[in-house]
N, C-alpha and C. Protein backbone atom coordinates (compact mmCIF):
# COMPACT_ATOMS: atom_id res chain seq x y z
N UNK A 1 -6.93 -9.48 -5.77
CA UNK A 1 -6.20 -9.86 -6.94
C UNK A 1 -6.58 -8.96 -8.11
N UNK A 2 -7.50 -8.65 -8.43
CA UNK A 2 -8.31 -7.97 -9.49
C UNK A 2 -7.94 -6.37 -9.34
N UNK A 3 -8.18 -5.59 -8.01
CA UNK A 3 -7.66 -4.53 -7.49
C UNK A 3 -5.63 -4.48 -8.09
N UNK A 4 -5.21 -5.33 -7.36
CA UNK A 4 -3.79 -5.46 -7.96
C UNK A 4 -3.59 -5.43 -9.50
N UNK A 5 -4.42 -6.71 -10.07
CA UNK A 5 -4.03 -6.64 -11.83
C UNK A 5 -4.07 -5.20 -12.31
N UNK A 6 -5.63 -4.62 -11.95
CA UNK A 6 -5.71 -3.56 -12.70
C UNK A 6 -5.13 -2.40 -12.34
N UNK A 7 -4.84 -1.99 -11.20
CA UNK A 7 -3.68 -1.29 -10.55
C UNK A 7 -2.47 -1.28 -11.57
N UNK A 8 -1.99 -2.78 -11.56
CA UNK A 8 -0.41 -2.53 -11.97
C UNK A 8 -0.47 -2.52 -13.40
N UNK A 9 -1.56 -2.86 -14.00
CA UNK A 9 -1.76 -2.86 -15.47
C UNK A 9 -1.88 -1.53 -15.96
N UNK A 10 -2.71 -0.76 -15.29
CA UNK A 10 -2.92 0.53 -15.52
C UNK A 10 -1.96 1.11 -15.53
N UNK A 11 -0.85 1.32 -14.89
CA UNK A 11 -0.20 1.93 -14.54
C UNK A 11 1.08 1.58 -14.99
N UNK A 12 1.15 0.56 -15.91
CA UNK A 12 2.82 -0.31 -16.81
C UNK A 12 3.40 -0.46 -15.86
N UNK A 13 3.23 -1.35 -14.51
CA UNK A 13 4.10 -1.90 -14.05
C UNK A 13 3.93 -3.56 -13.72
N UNK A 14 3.05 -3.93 -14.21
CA UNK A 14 2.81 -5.63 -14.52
C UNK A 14 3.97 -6.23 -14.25
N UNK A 15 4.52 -7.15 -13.79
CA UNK A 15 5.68 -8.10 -14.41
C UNK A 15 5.66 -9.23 -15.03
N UNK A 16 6.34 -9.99 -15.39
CA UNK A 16 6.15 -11.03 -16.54
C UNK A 16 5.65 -11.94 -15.55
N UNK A 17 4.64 -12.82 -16.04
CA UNK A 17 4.15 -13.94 -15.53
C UNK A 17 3.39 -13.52 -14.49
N UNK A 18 2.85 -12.34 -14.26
CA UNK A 18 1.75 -12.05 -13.13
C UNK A 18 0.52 -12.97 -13.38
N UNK A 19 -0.09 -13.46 -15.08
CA UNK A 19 -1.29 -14.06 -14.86
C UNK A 19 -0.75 -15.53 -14.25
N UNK A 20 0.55 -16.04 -14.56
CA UNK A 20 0.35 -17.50 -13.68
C UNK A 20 0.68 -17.29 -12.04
N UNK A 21 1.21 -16.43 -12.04
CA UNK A 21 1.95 -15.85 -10.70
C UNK A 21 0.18 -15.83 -10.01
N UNK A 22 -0.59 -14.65 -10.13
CA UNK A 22 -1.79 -14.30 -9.28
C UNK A 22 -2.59 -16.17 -9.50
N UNK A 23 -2.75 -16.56 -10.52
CA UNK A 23 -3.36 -18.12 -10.65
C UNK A 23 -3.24 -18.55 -9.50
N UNK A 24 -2.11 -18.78 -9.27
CA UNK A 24 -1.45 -19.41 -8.34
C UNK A 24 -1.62 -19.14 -6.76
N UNK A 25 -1.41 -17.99 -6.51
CA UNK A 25 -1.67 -17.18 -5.43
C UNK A 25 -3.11 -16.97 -4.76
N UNK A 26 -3.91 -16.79 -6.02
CA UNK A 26 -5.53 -17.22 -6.05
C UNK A 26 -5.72 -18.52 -5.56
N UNK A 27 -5.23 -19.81 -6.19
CA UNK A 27 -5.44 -21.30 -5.67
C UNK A 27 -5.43 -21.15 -4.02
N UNK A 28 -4.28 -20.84 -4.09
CA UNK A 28 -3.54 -20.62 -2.50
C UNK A 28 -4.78 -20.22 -1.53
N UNK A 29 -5.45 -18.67 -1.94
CA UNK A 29 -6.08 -18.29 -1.36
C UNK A 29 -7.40 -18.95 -1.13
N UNK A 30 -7.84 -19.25 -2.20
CA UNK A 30 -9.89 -20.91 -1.99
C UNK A 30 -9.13 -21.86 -1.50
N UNK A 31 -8.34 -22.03 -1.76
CA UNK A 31 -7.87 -23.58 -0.41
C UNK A 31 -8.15 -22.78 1.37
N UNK A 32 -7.96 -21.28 1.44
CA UNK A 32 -8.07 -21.50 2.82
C UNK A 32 -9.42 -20.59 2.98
N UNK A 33 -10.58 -19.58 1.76
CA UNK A 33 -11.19 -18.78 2.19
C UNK A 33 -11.90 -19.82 0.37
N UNK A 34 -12.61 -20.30 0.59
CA UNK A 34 -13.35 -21.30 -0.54
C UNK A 34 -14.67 -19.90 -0.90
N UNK A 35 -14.84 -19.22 -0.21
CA UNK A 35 -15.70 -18.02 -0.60
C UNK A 35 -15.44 -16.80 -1.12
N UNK A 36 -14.25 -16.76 -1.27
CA UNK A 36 -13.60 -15.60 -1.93
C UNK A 36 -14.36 -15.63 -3.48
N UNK A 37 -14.39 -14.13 -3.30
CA UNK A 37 -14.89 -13.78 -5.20
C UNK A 37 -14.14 -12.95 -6.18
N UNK A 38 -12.89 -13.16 -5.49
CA UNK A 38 -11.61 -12.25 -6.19
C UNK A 38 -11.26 -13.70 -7.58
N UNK A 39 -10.79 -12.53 -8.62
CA UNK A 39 -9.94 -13.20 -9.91
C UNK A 39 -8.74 -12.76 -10.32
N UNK A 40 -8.28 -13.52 -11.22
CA UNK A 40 -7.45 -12.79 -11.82
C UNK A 40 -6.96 -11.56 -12.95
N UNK A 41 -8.91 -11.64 -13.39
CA UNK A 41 -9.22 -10.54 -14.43
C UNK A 41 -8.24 -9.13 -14.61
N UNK A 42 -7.42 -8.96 -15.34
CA UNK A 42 -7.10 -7.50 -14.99
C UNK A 42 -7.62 -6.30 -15.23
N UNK A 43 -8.86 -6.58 -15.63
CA UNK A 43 -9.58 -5.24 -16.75
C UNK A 43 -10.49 -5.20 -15.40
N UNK A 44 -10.88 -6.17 -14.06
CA UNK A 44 -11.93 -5.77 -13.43
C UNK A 44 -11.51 -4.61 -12.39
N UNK A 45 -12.59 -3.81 -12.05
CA UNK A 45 -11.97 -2.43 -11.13
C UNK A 45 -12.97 -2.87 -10.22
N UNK A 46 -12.46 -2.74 -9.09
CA UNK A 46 -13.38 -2.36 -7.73
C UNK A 46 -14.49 -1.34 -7.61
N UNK A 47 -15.95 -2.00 -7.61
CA UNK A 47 -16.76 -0.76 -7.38
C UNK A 47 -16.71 0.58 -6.58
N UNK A 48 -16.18 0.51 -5.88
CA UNK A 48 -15.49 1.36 -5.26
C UNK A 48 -14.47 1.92 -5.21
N UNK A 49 -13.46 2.66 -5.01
CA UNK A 49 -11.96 3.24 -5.37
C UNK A 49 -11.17 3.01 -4.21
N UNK A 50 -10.25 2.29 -4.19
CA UNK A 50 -9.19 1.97 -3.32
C UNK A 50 -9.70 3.07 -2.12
N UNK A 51 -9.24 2.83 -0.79
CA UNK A 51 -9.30 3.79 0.29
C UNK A 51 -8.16 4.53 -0.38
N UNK A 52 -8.59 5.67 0.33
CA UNK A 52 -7.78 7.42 0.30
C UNK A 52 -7.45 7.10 1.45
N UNK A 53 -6.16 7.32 1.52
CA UNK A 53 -5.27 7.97 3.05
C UNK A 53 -5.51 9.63 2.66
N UNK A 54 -6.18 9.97 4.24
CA UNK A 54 -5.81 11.81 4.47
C UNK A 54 -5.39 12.05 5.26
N UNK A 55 -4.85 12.96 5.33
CA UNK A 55 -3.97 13.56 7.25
C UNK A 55 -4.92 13.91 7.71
N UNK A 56 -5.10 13.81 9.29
CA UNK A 56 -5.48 14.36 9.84
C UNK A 56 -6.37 15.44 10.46
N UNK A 57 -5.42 16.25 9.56
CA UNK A 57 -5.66 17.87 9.70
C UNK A 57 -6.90 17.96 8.82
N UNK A 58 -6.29 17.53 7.78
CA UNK A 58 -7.18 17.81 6.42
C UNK A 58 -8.78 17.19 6.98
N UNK A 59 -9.04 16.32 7.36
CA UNK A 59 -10.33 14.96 7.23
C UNK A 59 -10.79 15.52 8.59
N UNK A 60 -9.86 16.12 9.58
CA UNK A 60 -11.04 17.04 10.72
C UNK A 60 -11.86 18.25 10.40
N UNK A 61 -11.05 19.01 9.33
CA UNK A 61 -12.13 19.93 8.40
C UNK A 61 -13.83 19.42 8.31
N UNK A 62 -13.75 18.39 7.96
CA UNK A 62 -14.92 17.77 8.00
C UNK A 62 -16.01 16.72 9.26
N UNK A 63 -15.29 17.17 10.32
CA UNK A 63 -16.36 16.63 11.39
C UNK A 63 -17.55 17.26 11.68
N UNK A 64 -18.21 16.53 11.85
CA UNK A 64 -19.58 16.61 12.01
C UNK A 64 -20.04 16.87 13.77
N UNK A 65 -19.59 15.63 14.21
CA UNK A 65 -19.81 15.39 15.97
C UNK A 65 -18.77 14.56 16.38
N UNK A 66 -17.95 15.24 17.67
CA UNK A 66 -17.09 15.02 18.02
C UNK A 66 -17.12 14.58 19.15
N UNK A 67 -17.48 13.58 19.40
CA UNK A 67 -17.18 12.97 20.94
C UNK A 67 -16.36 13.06 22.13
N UNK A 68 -16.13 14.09 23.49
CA UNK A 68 -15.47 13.23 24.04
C UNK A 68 -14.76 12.97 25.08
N UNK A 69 -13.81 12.16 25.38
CA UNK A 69 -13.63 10.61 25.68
C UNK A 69 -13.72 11.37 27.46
N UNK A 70 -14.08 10.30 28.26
CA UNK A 70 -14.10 10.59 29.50
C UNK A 70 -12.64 9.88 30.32
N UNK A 71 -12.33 11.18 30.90
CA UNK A 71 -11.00 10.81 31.18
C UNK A 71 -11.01 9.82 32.48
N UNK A 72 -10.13 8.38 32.25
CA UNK A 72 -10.47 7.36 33.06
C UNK A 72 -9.66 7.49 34.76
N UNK A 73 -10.53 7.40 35.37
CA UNK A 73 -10.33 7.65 36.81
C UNK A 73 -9.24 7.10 37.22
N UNK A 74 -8.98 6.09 37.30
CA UNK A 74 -7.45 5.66 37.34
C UNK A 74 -6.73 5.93 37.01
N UNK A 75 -6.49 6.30 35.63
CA UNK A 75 -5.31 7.40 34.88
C UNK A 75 -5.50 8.40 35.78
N UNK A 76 -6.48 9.28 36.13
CA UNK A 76 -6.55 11.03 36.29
C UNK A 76 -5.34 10.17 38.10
N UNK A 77 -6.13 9.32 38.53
CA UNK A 77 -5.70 9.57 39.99
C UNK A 77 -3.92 8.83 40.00
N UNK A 78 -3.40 8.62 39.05
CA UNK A 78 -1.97 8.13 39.00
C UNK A 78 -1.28 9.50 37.81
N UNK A 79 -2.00 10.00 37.60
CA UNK A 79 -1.59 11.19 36.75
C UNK A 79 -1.17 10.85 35.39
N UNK A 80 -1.87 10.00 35.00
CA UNK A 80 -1.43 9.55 33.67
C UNK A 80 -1.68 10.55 32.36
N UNK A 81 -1.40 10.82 31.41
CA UNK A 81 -1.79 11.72 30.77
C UNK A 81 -0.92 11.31 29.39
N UNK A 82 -1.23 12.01 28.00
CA UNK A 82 -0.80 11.95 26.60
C UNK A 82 -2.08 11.15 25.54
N UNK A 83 -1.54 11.34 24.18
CA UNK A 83 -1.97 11.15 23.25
C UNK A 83 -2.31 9.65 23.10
N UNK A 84 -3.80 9.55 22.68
CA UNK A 84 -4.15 8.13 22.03
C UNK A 84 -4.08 8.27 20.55
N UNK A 85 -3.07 7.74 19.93
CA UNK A 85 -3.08 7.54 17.96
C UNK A 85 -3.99 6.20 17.63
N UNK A 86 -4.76 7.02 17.07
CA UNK A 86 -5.55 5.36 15.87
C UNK A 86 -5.22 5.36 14.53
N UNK A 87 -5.27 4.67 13.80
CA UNK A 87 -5.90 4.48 12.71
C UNK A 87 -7.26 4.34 12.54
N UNK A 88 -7.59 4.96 11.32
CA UNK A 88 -9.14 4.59 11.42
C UNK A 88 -9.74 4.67 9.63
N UNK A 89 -10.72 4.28 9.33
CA UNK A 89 -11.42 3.95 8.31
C UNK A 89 -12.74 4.54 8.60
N UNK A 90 -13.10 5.77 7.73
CA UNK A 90 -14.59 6.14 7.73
C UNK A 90 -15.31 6.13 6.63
N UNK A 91 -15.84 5.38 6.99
CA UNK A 91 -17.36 4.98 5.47
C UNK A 91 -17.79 6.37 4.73
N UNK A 92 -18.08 6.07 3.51
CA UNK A 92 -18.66 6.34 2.49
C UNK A 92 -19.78 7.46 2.95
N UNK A 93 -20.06 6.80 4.27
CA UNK A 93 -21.17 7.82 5.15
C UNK A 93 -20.72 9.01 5.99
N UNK A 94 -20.15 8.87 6.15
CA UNK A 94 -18.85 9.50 7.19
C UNK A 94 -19.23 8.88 8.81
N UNK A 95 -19.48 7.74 8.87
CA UNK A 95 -19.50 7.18 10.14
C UNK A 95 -17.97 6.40 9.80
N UNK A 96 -17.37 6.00 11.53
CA UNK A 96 -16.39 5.27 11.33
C UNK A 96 -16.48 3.76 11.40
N UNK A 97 -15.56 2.97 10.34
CA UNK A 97 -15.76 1.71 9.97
C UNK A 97 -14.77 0.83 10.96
N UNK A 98 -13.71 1.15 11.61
CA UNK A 98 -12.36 0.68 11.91
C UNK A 98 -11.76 1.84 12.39
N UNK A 99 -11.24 1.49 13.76
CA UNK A 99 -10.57 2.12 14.81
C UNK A 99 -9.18 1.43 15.22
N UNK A 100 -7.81 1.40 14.28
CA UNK A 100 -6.99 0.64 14.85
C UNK A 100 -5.88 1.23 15.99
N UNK A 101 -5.90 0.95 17.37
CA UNK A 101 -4.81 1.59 17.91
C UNK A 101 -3.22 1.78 17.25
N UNK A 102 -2.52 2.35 17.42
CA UNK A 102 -1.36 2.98 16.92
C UNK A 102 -0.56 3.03 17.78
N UNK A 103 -1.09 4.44 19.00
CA UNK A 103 0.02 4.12 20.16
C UNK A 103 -0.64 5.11 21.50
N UNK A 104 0.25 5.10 22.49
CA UNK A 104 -0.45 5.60 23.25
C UNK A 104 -0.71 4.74 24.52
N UNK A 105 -0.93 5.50 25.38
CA UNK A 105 -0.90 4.82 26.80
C UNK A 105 -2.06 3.99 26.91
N UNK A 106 -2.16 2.72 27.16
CA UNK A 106 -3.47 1.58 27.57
C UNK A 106 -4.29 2.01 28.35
N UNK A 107 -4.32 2.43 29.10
CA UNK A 107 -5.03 2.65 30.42
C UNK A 107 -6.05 3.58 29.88
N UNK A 108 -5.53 5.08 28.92
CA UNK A 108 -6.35 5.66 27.97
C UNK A 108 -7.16 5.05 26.48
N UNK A 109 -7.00 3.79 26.46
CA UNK A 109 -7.51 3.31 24.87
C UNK A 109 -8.80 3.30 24.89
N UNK A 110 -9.29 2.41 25.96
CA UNK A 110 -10.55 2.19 26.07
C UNK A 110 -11.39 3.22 25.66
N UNK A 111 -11.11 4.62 27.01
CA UNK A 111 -12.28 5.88 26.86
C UNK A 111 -12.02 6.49 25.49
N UNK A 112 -10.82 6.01 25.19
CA UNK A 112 -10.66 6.93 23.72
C UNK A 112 -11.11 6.68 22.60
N UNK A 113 -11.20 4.99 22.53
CA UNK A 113 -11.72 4.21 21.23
C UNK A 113 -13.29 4.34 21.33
N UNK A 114 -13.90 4.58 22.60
CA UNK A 114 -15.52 4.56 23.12
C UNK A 114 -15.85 6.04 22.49
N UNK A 115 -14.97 7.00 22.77
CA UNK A 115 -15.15 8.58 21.93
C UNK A 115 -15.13 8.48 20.22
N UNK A 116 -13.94 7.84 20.28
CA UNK A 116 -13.66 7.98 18.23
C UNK A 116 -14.93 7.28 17.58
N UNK A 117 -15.54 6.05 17.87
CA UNK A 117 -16.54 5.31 17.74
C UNK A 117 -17.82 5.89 17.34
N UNK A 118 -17.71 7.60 18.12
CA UNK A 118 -18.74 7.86 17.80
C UNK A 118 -18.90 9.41 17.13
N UNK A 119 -17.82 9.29 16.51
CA UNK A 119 -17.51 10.85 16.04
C UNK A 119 -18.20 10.46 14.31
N UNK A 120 -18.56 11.47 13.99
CA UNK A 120 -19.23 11.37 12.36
C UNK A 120 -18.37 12.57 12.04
N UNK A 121 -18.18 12.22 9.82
CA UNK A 121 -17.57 12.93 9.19
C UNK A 121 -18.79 13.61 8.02
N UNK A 122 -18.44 14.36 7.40
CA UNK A 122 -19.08 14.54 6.13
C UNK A 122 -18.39 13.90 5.08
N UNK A 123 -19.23 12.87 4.28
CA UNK A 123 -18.48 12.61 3.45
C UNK A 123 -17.51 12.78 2.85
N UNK A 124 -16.07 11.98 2.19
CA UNK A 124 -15.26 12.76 1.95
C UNK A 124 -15.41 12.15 0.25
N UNK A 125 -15.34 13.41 -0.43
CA UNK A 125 -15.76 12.72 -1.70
C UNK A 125 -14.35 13.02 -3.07
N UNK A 126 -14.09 12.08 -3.63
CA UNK A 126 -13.46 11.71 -4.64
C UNK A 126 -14.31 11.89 -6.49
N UNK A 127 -13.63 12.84 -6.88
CA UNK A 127 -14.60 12.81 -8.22
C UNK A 127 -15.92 12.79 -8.39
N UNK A 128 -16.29 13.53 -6.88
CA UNK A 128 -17.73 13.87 -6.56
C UNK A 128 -18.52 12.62 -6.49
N UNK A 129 -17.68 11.44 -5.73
CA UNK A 129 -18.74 10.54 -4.89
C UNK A 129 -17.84 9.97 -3.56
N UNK A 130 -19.03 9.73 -2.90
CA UNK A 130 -18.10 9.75 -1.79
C UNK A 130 -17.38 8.30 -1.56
N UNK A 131 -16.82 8.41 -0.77
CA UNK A 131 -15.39 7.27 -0.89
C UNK A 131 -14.76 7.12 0.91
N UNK A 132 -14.45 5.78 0.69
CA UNK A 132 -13.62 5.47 1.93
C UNK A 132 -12.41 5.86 2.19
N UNK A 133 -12.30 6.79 3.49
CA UNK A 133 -10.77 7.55 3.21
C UNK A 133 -10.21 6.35 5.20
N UNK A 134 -9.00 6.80 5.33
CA UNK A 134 -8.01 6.09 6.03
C UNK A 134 -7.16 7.72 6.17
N UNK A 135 -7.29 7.73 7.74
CA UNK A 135 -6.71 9.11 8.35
C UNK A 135 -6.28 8.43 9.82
N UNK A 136 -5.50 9.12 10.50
CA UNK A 136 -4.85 8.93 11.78
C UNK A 136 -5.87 10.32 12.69
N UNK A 137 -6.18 9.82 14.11
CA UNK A 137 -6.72 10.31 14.80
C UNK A 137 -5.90 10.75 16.33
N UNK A 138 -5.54 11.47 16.29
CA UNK A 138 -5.11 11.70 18.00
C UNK A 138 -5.74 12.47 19.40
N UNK A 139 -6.35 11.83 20.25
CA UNK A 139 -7.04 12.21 21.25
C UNK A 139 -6.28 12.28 22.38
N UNK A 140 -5.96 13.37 22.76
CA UNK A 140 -5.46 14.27 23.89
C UNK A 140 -5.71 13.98 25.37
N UNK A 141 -5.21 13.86 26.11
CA UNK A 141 -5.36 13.60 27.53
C UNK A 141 -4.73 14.36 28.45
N UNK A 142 -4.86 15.20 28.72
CA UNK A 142 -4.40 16.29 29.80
C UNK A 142 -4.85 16.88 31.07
N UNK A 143 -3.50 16.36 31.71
CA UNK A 143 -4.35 16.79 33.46
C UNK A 143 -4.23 18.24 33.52
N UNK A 144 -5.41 19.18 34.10
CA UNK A 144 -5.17 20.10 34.65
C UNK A 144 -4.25 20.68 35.96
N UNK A 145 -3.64 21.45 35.75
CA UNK A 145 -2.46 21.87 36.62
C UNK A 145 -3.78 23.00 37.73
């Protein structure tokens, strides 16, 4: 909620009645998560800076150790083959936080999500600190001819 106020405040696109509007929406939300520590403040900013989306291309510049994936015996012996897409979230550290599949053949997710899991980045840094970025990952699967 607070991320949103100050977002849309910052930026003049508020609409009328957002403070009873988020009130409201807030209630909504401690009726089902009573531990939440979000407000409606709009002046509060997230210690941290919204995740960065990067491509790809760009955020592999920065790998560190690249894992990988062992191609699964059942696939190799039915000839299965192509791209595993994730989503993914890498910490502040450049370890990864969140691996979400995207697309891609099942039979390959497993060995692929067991590889991405363990790939490290160099920080990716924003205004010279580092920051949580959100990039798409694609791991390759190819039978030899």
């Amino acid at each position: 909620m607070s991320d949103a106020g100050a977002s849309l405040t910052g930026a003049g696109h508020r609409p009328d009645g957002y403070p009873a509007f988020c009130g409201q929406l807030l209630a909504r939300a401690k009726s089902y998560y009573p531990a939440t520590t979000l407000t409606c403040d709009e002046t509060a900013r997230p210690a941290n800076p919204v995740n960065l989306r990067v491509g790809g291309k760009f955020q592999s510049a920065g790998i560190r150790k690249q894992v990988r994936p062992e191609y699964p015996r059942e696939a190799r012996s039915r000839g299965i083959q192509g791209a595993v897409r994730f989503e993914t979230t890498i910490g502040t550290d450049g370890m990864m936080r969140l691996v979400e599949l995207l697309s891609g053949p099942l039979i390959l997710y497993k060995s692929a999500r067991d590889a991405v899991l363990q790939w490290e980045y160099s920080p990716t840094l924003l205004n010279g600190k580092p920051t949580e970025v959100i990039t798409t990952i694609d791991v390759n699967f190819a039978l030899s001819r």
